[in-house]
Every structure is written in C-alpha cells, then in structure tokens.
C-alpha atoms as a PDB file:
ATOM      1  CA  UNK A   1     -22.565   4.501 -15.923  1.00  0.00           C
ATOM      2  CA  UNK A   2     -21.372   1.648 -14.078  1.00  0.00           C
ATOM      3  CA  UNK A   3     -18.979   0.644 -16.620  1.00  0.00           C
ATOM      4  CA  UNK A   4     -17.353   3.825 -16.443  1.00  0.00           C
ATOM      5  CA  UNK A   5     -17.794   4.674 -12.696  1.00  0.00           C
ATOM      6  CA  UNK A   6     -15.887   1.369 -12.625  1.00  0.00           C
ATOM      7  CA  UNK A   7     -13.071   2.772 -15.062  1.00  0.00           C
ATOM      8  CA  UNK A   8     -12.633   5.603 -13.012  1.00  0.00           C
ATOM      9  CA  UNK A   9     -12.363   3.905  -9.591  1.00  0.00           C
ATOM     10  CA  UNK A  10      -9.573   1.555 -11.582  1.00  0.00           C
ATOM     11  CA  UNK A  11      -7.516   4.479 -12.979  1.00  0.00           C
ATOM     12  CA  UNK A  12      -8.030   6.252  -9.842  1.00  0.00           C
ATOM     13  CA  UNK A  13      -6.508   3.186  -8.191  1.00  0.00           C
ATOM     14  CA  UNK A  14      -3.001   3.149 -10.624  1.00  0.00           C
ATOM     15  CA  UNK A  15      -2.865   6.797 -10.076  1.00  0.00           C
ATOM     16  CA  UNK A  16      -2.298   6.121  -6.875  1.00  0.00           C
ATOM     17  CA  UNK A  17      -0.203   3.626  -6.803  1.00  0.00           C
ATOM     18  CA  UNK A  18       2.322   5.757  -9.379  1.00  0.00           C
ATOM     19  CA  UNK A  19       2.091   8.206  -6.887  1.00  0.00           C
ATOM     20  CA  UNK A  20       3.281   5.745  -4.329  1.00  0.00           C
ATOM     21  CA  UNK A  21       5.441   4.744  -6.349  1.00  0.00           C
ATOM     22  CA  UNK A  22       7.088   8.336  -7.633  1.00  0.00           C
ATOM     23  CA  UNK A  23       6.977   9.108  -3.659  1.00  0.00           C
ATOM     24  CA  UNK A  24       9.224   6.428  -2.560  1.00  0.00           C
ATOM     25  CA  UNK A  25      10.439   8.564  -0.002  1.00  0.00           C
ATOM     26  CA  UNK A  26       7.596   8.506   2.200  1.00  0.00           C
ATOM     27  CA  UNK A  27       7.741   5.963   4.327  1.00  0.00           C
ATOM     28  CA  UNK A  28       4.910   3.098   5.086  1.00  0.00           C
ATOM     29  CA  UNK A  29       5.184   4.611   8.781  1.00  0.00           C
ATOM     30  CA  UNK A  30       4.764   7.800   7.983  1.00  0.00           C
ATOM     31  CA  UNK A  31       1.611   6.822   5.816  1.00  0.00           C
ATOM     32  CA  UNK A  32       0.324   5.086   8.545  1.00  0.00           C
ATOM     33  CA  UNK A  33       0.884   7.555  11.552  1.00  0.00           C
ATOM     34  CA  UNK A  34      -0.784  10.608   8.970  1.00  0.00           C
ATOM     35  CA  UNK A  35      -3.611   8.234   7.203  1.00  0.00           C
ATOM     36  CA  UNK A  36      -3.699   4.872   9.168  1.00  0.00           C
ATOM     37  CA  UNK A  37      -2.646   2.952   6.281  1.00  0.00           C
ATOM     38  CA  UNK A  38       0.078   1.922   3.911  1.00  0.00           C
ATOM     39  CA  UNK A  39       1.259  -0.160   0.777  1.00  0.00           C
ATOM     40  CA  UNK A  40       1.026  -3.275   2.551  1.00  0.00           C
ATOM     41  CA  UNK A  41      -2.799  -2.229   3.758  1.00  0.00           C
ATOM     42  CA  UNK A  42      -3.255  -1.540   0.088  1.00  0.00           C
ATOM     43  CA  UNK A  43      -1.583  -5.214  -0.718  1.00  0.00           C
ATOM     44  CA  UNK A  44      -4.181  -6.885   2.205  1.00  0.00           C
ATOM     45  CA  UNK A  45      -7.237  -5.330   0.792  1.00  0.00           C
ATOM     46  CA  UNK A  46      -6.263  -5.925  -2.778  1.00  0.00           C
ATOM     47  CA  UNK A  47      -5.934  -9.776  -2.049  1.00  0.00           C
ATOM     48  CA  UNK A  48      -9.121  -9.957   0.366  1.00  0.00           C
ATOM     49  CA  UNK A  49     -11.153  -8.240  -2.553  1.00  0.00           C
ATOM     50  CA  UNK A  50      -9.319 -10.780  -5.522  1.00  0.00           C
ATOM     51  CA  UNK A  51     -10.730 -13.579  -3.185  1.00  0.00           C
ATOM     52  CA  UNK A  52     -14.238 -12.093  -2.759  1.00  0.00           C
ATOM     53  CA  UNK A  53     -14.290 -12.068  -6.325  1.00  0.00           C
ATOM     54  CA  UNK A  54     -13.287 -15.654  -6.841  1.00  0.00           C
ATOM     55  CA  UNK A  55      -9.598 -14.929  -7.551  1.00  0.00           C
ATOM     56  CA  UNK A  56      -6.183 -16.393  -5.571  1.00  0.00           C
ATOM     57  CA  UNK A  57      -3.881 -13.199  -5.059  1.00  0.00           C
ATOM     58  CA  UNK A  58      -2.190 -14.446  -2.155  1.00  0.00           C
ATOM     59  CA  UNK A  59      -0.602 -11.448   0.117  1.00  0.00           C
ATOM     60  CA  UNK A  60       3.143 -11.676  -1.656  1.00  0.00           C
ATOM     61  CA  UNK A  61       1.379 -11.330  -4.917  1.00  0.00           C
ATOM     62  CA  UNK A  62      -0.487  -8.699  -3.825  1.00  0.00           C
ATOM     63  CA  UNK A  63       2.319  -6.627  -2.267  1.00  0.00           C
ATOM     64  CA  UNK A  64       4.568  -7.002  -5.352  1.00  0.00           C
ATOM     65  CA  UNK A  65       1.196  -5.415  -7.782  1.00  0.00           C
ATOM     66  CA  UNK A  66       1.180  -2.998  -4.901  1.00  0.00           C
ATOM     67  CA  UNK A  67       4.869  -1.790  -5.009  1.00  0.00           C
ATOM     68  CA  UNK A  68       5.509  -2.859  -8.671  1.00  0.00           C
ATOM     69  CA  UNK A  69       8.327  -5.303  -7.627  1.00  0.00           C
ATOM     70  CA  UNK A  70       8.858  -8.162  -5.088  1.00  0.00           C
ATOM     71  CA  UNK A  71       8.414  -6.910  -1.423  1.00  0.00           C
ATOM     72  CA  UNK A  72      11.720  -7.848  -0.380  1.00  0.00           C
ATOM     73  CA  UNK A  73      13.650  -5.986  -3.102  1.00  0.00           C
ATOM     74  CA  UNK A  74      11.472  -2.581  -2.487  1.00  0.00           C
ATOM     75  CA  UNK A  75      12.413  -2.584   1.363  1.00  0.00           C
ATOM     76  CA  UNK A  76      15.985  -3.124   1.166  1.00  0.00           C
ATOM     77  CA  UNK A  77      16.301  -0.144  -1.524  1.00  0.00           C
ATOM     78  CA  UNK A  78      13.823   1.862  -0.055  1.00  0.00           C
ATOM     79  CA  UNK A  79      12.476   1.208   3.506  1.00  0.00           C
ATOM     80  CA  UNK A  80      14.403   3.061   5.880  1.00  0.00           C
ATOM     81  CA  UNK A  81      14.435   1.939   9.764  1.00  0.00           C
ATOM     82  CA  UNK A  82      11.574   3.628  11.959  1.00  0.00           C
ATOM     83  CA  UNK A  83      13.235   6.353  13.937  1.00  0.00           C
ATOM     84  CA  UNK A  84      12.549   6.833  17.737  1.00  0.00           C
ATOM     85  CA  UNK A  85      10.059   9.667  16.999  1.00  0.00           C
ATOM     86  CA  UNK A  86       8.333   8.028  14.106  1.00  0.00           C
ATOM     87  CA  UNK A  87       7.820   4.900  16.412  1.00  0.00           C
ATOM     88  CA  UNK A  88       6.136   7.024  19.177  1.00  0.00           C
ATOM     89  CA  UNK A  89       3.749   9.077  17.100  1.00  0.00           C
ATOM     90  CA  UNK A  90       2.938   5.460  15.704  1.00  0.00           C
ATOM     91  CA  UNK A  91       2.069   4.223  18.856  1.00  0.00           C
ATOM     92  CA  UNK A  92       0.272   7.509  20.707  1.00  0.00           C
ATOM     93  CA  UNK A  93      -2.099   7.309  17.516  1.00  0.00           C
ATOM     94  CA  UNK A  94      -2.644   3.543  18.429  1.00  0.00           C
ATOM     95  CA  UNK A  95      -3.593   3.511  22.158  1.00  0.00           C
END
C-alpha cells in the first residue's frame, strides 16, 4: 500500500498544481487571505522537503516546478497588483 498511497499523494499533488495552473486568475493573495498559503508556499515546502530527502531544489527551481515556468515570467503575465482591500483582509487575518 505504500507504494500506491505514495502514487496517490503524487498525482494528487499535479492535480493541484494544474488546477493552479488552469486558475491563473486567482491571485497568490487571495490564496493566502482564504487558505494561508500560496504557489510560492507550495515552491518553499517543495524545496525544504527535496533537501530533507538529500536533493538541491533551491527556491527559484522550486517556484518555476511550482508555476510551470520561471517565476519572473508568470508574475509579469499574470500577477496583478494587491488592491487596497485585498491588502487589508491580508493583514486583519495576520495580526
């Protein structure tokens, strides 16, 4: 069972992040204010568990298996800027 149990948690995990990634719309904000995490959580605990496991996935790598391309491309075609309102349900849920 552990072979499979370990399948599943794997496919579970790239269904999700085709979800993400059919979703662009939602923000990493928005993810954050409604769950209290986001893609580059995702990217952070994906390279922390590489390294537990004896494997280098720095952060960068990490984000750009996370969003399917290079951080810096996904945020200028997708990331919009944090409105006013977004910003202060961040914060209330953060004090």
């Amino acid at each position: 069972m552990s072979d499979t149990k370990t399948e599943i948690e794997a496919a579970t995990f790239r269904r999700l992040l085709a979800h993400l990634d059919n979703n662009k719309d939602v923000q990493n904000i928005d993810l954050m204010i409604l769950a209290n995490f986001c893609r580059n959580c995702l990217a952070k605990w994906y390279s922390a568990e590489a390294s537990e496991r004896g494997e280098q996935v720095d952060y960068e790598q990490a984000r750009e298996i996370i969003y399917g391309m290079p951080y810096s491309e996904w945020k200028e075609k997708y990331q919009l800027e944090a409105t006013p309102e977004q910003m202060e349900k961040f914060n209330a849920r953060n004090k």
